[in-house]
C-alpha atoms as a PDB file:
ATOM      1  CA  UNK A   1      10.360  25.189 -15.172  1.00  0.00           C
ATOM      2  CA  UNK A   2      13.005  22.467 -15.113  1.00  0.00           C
ATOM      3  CA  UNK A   3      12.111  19.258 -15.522  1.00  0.00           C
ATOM      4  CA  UNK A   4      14.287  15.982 -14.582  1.00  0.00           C
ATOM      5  CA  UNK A   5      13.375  12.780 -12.532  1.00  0.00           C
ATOM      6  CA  UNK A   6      11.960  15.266  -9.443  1.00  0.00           C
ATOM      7  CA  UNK A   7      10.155  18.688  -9.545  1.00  0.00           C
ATOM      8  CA  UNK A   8       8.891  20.352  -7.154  1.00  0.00           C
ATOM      9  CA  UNK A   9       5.938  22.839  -7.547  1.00  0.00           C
ATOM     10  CA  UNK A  10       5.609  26.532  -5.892  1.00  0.00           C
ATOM     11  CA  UNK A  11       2.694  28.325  -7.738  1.00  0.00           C
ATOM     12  CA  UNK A  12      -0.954  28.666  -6.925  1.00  0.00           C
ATOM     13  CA  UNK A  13      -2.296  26.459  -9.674  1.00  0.00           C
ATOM     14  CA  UNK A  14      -1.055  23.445 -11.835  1.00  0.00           C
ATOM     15  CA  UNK A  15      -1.860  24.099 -15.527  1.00  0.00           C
ATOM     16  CA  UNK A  16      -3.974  21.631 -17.445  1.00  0.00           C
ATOM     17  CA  UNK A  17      -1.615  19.130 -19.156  1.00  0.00           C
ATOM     18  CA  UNK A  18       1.321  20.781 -17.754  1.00  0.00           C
ATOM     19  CA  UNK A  19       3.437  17.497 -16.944  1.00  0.00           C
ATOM     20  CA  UNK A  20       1.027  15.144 -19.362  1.00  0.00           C
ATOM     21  CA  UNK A  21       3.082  12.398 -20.848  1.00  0.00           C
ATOM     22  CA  UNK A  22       6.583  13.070 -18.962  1.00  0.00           C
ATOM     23  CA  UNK A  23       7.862  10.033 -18.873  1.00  0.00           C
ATOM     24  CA  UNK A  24      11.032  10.245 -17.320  1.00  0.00           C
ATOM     25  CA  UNK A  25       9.198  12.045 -14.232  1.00  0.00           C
ATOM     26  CA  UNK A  26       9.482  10.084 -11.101  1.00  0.00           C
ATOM     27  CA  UNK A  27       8.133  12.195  -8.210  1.00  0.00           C
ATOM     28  CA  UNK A  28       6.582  15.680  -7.368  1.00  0.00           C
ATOM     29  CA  UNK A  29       6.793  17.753  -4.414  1.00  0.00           C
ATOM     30  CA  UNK A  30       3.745  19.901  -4.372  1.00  0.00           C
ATOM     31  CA  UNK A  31       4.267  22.953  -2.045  1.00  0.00           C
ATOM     32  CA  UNK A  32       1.489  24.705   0.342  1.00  0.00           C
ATOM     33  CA  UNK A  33       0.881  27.389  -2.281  1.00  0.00           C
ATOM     34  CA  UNK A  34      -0.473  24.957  -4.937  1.00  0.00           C
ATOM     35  CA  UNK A  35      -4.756  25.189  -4.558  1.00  0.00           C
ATOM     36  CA  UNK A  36      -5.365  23.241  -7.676  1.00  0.00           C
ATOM     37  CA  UNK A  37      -4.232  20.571  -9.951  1.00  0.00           C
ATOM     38  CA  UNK A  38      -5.971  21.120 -13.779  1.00  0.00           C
ATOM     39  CA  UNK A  39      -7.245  18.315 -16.074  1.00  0.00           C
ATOM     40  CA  UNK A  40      -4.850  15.909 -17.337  1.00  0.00           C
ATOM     41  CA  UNK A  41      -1.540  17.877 -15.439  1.00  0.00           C
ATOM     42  CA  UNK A  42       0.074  14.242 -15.233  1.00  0.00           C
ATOM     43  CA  UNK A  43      -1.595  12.403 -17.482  1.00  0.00           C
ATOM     44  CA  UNK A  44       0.559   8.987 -18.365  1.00  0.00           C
ATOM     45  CA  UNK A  45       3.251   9.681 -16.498  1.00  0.00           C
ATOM     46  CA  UNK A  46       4.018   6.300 -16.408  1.00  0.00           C
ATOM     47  CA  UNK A  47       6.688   6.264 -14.256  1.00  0.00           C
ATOM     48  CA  UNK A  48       5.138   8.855 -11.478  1.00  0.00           C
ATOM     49  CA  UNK A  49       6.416   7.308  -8.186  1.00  0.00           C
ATOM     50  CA  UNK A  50       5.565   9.335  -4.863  1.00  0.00           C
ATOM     51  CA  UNK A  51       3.835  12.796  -4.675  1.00  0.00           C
ATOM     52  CA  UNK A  52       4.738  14.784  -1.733  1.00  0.00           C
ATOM     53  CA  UNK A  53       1.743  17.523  -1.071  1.00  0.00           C
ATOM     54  CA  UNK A  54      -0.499  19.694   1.599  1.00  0.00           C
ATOM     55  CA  UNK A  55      -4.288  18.467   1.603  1.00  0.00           C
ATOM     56  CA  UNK A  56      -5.107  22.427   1.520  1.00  0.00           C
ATOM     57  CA  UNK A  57      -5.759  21.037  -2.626  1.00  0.00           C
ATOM     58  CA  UNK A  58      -9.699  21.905  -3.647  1.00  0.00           C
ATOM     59  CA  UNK A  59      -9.964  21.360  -7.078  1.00  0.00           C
ATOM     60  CA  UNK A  60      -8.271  18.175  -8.854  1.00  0.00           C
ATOM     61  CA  UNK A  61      -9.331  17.912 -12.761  1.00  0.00           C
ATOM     62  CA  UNK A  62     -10.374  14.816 -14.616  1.00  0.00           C
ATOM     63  CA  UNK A  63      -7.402  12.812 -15.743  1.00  0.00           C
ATOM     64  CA  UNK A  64      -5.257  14.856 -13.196  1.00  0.00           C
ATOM     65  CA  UNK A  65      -3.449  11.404 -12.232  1.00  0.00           C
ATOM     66  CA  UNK A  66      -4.975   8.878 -14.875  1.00  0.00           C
ATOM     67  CA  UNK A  67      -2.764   6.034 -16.258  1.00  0.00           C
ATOM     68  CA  UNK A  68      -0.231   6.784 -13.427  1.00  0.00           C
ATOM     69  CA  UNK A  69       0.490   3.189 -13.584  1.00  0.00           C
ATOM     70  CA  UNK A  70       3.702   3.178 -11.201  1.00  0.00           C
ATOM     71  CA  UNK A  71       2.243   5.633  -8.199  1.00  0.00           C
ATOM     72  CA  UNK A  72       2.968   3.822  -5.241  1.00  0.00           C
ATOM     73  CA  UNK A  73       2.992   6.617  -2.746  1.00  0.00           C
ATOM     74  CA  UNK A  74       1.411   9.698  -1.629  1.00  0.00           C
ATOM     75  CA  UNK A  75       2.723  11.504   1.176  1.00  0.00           C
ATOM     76  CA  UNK A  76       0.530  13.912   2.733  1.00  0.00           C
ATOM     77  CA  UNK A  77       0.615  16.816   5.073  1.00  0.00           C
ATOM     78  CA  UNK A  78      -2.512  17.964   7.173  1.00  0.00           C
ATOM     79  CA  UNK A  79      -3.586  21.244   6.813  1.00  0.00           C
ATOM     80  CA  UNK A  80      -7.580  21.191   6.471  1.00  0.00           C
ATOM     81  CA  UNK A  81     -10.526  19.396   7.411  1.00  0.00           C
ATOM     82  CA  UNK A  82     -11.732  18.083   4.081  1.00  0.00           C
ATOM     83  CA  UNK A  83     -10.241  14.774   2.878  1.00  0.00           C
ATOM     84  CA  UNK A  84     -11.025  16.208  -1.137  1.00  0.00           C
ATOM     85  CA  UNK A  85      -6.751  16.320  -2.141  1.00  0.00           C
ATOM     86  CA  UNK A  86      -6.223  12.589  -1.330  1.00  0.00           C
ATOM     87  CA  UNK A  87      -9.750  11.406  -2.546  1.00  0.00           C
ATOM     88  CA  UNK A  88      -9.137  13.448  -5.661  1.00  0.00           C
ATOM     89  CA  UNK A  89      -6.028  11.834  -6.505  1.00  0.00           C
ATOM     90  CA  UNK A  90      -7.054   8.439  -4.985  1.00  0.00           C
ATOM     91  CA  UNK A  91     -10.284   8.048  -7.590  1.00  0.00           C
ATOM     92  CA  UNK A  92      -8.037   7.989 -10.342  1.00  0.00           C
ATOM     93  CA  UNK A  93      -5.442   5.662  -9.263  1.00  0.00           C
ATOM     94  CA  UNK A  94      -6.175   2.370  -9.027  1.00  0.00           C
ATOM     95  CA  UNK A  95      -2.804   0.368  -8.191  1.00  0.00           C
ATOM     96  CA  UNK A  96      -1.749  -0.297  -4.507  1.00  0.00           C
ATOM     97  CA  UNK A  97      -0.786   2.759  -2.672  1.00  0.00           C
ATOM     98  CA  UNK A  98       0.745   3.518   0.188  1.00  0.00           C
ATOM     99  CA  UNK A  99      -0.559   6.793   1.856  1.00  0.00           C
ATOM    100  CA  UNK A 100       1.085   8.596   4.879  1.00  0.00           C
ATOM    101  CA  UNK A 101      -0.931  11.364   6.563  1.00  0.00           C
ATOM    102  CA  UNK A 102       1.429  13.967   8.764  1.00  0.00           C
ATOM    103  CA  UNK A 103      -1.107  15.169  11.457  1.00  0.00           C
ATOM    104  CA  UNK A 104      -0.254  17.970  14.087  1.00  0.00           C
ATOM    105  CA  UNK A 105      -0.219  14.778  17.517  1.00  0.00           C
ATOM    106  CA  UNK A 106       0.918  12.058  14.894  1.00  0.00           C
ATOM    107  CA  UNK A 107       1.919  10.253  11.654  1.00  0.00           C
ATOM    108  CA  UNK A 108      -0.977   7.288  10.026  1.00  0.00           C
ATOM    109  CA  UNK A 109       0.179   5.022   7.431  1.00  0.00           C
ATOM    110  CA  UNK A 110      -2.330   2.698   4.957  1.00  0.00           C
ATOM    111  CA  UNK A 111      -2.732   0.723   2.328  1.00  0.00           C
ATOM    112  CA  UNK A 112      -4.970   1.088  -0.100  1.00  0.00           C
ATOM    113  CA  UNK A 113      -5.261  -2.030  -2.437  1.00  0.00           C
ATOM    114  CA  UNK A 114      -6.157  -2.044  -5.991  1.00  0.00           C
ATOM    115  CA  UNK A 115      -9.082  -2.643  -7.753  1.00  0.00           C
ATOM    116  CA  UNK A 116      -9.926  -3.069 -11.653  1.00  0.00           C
ATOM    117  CA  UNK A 117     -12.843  -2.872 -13.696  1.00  0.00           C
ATOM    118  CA  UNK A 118     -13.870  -5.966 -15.744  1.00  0.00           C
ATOM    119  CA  UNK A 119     -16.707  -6.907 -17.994  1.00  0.00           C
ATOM    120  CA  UNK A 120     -18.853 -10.006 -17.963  1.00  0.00           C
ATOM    121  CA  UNK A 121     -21.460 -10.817 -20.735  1.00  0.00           C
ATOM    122  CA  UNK A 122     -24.432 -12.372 -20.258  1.00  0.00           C
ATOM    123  CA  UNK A 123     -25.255 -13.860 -23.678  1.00  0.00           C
ATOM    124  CA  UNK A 124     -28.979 -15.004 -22.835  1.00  0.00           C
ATOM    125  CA  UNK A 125     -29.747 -11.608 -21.491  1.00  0.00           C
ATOM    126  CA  UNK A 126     -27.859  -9.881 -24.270  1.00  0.00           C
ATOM    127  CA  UNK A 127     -26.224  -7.434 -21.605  1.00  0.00           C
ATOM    128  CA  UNK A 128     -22.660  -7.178 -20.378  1.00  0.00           C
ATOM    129  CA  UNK A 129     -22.038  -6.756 -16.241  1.00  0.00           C
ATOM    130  CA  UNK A 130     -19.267  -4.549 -15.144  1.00  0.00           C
ATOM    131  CA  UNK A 131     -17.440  -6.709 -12.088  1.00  0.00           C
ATOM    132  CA  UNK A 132     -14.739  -5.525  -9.814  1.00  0.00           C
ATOM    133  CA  UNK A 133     -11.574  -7.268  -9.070  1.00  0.00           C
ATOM    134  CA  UNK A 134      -9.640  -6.448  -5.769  1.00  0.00           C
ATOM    135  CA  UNK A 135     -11.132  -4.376  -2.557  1.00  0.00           C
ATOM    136  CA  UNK A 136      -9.905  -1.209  -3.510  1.00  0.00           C
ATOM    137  CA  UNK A 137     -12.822   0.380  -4.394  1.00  0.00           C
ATOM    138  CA  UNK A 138     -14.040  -0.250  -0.726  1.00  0.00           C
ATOM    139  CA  UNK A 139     -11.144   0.958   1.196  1.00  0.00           C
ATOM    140  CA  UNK A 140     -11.150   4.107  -1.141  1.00  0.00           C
ATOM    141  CA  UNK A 141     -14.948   4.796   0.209  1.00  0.00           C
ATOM    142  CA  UNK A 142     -13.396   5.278   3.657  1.00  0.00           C
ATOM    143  CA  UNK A 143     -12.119   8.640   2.524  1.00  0.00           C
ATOM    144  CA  UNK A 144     -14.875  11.101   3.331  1.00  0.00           C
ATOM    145  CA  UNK A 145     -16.060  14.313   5.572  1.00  0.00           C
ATOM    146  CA  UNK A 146     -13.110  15.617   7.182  1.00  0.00           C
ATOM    147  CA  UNK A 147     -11.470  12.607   7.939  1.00  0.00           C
ATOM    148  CA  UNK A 148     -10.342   9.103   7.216  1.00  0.00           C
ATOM    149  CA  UNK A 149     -13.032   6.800   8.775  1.00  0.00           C
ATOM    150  CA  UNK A 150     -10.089   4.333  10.140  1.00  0.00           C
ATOM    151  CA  UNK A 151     -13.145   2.228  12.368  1.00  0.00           C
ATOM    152  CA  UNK A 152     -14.661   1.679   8.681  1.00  0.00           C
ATOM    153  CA  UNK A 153     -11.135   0.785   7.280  1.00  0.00           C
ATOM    154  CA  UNK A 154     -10.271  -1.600   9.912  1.00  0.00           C
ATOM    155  CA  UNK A 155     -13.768  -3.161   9.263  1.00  0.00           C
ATOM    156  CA  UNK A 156     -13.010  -4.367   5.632  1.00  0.00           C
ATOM    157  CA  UNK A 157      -9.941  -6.396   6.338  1.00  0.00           C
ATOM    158  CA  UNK A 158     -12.193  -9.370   7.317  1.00  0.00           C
ATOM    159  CA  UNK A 159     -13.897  -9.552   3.980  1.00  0.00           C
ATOM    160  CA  UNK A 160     -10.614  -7.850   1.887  1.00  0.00           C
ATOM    161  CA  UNK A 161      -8.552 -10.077   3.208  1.00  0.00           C
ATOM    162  CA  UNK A 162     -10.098 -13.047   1.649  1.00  0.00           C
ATOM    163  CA  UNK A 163      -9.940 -11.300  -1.431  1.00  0.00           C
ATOM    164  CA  UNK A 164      -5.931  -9.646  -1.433  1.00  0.00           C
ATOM    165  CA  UNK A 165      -4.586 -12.221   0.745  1.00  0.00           C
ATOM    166  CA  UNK A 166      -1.003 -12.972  -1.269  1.00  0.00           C
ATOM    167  CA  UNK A 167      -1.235  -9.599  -2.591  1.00  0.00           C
ATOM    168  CA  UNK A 168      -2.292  -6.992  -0.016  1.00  0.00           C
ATOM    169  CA  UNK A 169      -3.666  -8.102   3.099  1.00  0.00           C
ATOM    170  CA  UNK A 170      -0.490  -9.276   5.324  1.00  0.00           C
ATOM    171  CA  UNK A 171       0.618  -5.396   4.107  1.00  0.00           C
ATOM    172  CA  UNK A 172      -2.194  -3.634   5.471  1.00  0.00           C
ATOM    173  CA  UNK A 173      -2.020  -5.769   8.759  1.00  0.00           C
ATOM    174  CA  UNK A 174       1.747  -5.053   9.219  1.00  0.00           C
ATOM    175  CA  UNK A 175       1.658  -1.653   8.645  1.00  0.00           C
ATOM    176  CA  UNK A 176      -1.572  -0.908  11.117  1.00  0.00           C
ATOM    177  CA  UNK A 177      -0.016  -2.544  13.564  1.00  0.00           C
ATOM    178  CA  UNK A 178       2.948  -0.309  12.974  1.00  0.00           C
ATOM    179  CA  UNK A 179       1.260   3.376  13.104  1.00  0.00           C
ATOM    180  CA  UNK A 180      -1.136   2.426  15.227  1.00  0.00           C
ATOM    181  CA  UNK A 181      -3.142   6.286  14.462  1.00  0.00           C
ATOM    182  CA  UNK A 182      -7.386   5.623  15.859  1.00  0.00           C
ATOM    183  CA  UNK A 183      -6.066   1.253  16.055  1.00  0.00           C
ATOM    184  CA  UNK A 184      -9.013  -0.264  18.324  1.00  0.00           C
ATOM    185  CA  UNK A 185      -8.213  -2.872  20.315  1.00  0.00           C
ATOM    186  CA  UNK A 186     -10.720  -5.241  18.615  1.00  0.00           C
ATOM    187  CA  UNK A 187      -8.998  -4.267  15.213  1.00  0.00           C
ATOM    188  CA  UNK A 188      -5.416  -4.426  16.955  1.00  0.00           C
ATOM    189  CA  UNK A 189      -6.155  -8.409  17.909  1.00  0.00           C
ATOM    190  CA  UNK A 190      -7.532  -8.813  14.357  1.00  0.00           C
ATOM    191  CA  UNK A 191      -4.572  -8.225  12.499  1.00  0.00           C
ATOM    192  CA  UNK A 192      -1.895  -9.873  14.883  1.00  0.00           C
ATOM    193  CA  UNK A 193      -4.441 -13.211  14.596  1.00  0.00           C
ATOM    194  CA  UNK A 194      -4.469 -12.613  11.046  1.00  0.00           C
ATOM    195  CA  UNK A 195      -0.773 -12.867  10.598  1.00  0.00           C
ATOM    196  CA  UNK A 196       0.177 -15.390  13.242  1.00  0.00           C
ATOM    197  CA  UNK A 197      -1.955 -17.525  11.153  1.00  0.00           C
ATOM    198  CA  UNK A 198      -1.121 -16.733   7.840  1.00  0.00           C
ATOM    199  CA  UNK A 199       2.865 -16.227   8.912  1.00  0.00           C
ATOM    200  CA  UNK A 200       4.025 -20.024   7.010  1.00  0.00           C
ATOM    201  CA  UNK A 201       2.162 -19.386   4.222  1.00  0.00           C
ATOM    202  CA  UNK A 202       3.483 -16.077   3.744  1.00  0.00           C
ATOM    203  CA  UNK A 203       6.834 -16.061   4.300  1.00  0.00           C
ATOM    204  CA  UNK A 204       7.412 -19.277   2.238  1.00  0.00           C
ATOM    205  CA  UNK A 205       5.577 -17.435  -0.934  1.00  0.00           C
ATOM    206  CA  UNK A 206       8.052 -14.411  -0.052  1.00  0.00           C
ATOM    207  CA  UNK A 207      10.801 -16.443  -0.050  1.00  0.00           C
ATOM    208  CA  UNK A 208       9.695 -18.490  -3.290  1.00  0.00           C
ATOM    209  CA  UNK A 209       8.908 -15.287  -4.751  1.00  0.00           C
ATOM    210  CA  UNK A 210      12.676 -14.026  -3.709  1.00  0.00           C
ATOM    211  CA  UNK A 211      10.664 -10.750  -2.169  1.00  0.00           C
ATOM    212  CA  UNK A 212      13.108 -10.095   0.326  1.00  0.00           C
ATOM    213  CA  UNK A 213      12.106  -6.561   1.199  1.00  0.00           C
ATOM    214  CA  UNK A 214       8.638  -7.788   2.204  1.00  0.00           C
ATOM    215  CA  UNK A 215      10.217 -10.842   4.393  1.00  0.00           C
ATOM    216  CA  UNK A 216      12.182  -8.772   6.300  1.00  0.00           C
ATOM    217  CA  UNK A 217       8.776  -6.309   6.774  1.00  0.00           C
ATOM    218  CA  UNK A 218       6.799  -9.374   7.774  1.00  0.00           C
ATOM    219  CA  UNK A 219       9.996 -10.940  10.042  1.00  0.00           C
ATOM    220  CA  UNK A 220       9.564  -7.641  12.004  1.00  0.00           C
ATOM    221  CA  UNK A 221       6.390  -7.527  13.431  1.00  0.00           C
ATOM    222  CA  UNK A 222       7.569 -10.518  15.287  1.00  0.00           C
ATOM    223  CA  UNK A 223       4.339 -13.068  14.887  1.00  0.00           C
ATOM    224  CA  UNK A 224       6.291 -15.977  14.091  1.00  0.00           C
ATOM    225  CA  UNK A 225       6.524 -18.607  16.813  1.00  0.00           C
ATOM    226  CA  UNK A 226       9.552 -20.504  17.141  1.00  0.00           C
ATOM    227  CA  UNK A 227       8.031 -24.008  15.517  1.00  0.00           C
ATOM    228  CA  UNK A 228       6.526 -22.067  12.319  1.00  0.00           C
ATOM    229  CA  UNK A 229      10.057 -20.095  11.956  1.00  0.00           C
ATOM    230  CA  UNK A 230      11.394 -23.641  11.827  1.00  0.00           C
ATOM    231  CA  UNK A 231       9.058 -24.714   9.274  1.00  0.00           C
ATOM    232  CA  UNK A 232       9.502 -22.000   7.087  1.00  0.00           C
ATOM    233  CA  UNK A 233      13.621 -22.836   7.372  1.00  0.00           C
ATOM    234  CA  UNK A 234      12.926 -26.422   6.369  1.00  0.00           C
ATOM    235  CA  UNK A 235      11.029 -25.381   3.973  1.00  0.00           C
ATOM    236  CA  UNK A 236      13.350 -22.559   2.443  1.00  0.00           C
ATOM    237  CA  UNK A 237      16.468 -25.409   2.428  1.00  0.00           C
ATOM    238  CA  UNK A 238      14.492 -28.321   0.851  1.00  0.00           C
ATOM    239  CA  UNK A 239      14.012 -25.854  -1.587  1.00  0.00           C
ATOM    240  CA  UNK A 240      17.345 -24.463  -2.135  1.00  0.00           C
ATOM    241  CA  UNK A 241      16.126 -21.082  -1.526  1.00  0.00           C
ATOM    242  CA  UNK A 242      19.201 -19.898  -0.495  1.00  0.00           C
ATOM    243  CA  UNK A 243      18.989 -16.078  -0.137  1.00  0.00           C
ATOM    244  CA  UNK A 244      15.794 -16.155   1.515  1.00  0.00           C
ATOM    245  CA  UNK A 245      16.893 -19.116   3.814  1.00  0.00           C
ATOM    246  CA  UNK A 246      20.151 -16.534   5.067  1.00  0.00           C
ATOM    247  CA  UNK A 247      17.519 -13.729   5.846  1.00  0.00           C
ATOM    248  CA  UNK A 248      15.572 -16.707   8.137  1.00  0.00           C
ATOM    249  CA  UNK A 249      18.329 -18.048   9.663  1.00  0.00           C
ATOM    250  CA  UNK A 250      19.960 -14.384  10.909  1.00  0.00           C
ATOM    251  CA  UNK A 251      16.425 -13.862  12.123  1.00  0.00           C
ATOM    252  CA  UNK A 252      16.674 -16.906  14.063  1.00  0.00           C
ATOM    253  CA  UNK A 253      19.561 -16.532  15.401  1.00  0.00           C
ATOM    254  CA  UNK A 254      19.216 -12.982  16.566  1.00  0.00           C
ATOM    255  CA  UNK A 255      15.572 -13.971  18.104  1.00  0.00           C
ATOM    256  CA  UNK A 256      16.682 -17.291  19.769  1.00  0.00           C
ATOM    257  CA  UNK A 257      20.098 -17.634  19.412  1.00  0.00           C
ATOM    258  CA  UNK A 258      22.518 -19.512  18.182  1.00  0.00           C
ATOM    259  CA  UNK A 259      20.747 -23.492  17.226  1.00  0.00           C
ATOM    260  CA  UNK A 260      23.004 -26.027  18.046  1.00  0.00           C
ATOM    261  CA  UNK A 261      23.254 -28.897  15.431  1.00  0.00           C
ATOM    262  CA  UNK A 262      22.214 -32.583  16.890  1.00  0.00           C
ATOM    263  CA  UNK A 263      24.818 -35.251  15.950  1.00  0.00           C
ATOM    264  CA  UNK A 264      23.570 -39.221  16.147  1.00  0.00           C
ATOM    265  CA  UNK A 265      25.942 -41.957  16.530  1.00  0.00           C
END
């Protein structure tokens, strides 16, 4: 089969260690004929990107997906009533990934944050305590039965959000609010508090941070009042933040119009 920076894969089954250690692979298309992935078939491909597959996927080896360091997206297309392809490829992954589910009536985006394992010894005791960093493993345990529990998933925020705040949270709000698939209201006024609260202290991090991708993401859900916008401008030109100060400033202006500068004499 040819290999480059995309493949995409047509047969029934995915051999064990078939891709394992392809570096210079950067996404996968998995067709609707492909029924099983074998242990280790991408195995430190370290620069794995996106997989594009069917959930119709019953049998995903160990290792599969393991030290996939750079997955950032799975794109998914429903076909069955089992959730077993994404949670498959999901428990080995822990970076931040952004899933999209295809169903028949609509299209769901989430994030799922990261989580690592860390150890923590108790010298007295003579015993060492695994600990978990991040709230991935919890959002990951809302992938069960047939479906997504999305009332479960909306539940964490409150707690995750304390934990993935800079990293994670203001993503997972934005992009709920944005494919809105099984939103509640009660989870719907959650998020929009969430980030009209948190808007200064976000965008000024973006902007410190020169993440001007995720400014623009944030400046378009719209949650910035006119006196935090100006804040965040003050901010940005005491600073000499200069590119992020342009992308504030055109938002400004195309929101409120042109500002008029105030001359004393």
């Amino acid at each position: 089969m040819k290999m480059g920076c995309i493949i995409e894969y047509m047969q029934e089954e995915i051999k064990s260690y078939a891709y394992s250690e392809q570096r210079e692979l950067k996404e996968i298309n998995i067709l609707q004929t492909v029924k099983s992935i074998g242990t280790h078939a991408f195995y430190n491909c370290r620069n794995l990107r996106k997989i594009s597959l069917y959930d119709g996927i019953i049998d995903i080896g160990d290792g599969a997906f393991k030290n996939c360091y750079s997955l950032k997206e799975i794109d998914i297309v429903r076909t069955t009533n089992h959730t077993k392809t994404l949670k498959g490829i999901l428990s080995e992954v822990n970076n931040e990934v952004t899933v999209t589910i295809h169903y028949n009536d609509s299209v769901s985006k989430l994030i799922f944050p990261y989580y690592l394992y860390n150890y923590e010894e108790n010298t007295p005791a003579r015993i060492v305590n695994q600990i978990t960093e991040g709230s991935g493993i919890q959002y990951r345990e809302c992938i069960m039965g047939e479906d997504i529990d999305y009332i479960q998933y909306d539940k964490l925020f409150e707690s995750g959000r304390h934990i993935d705040v800079l990293d994670c949270a203001w993503k997972i709000a934005c992009v709920r609010l944005k494919y809105p698939y099984k939103l509640s209201d009660i989870a719907k006024r959650q998020y929009i508090s969430y980030l009209e609260k948190e808007c200064v202290h976000l965008i000024n991090h973006m902007v410190e941070l020169e993440n001007l991708n995720e400014l623009k993401m944030l400046l378009d859900m719209d949650i910035c009042s006119r006196d935090n916008l100006m804040k965040c401008i003050d901010n940005a030109r005491a600073n000499g933040q200069m590119e992020g100060l342009g992308i504030l400033l055109a938002y400004q202006k195309e929101k409120y119009g042109a500002v008029r500068k105030k001359f004393e004499w």
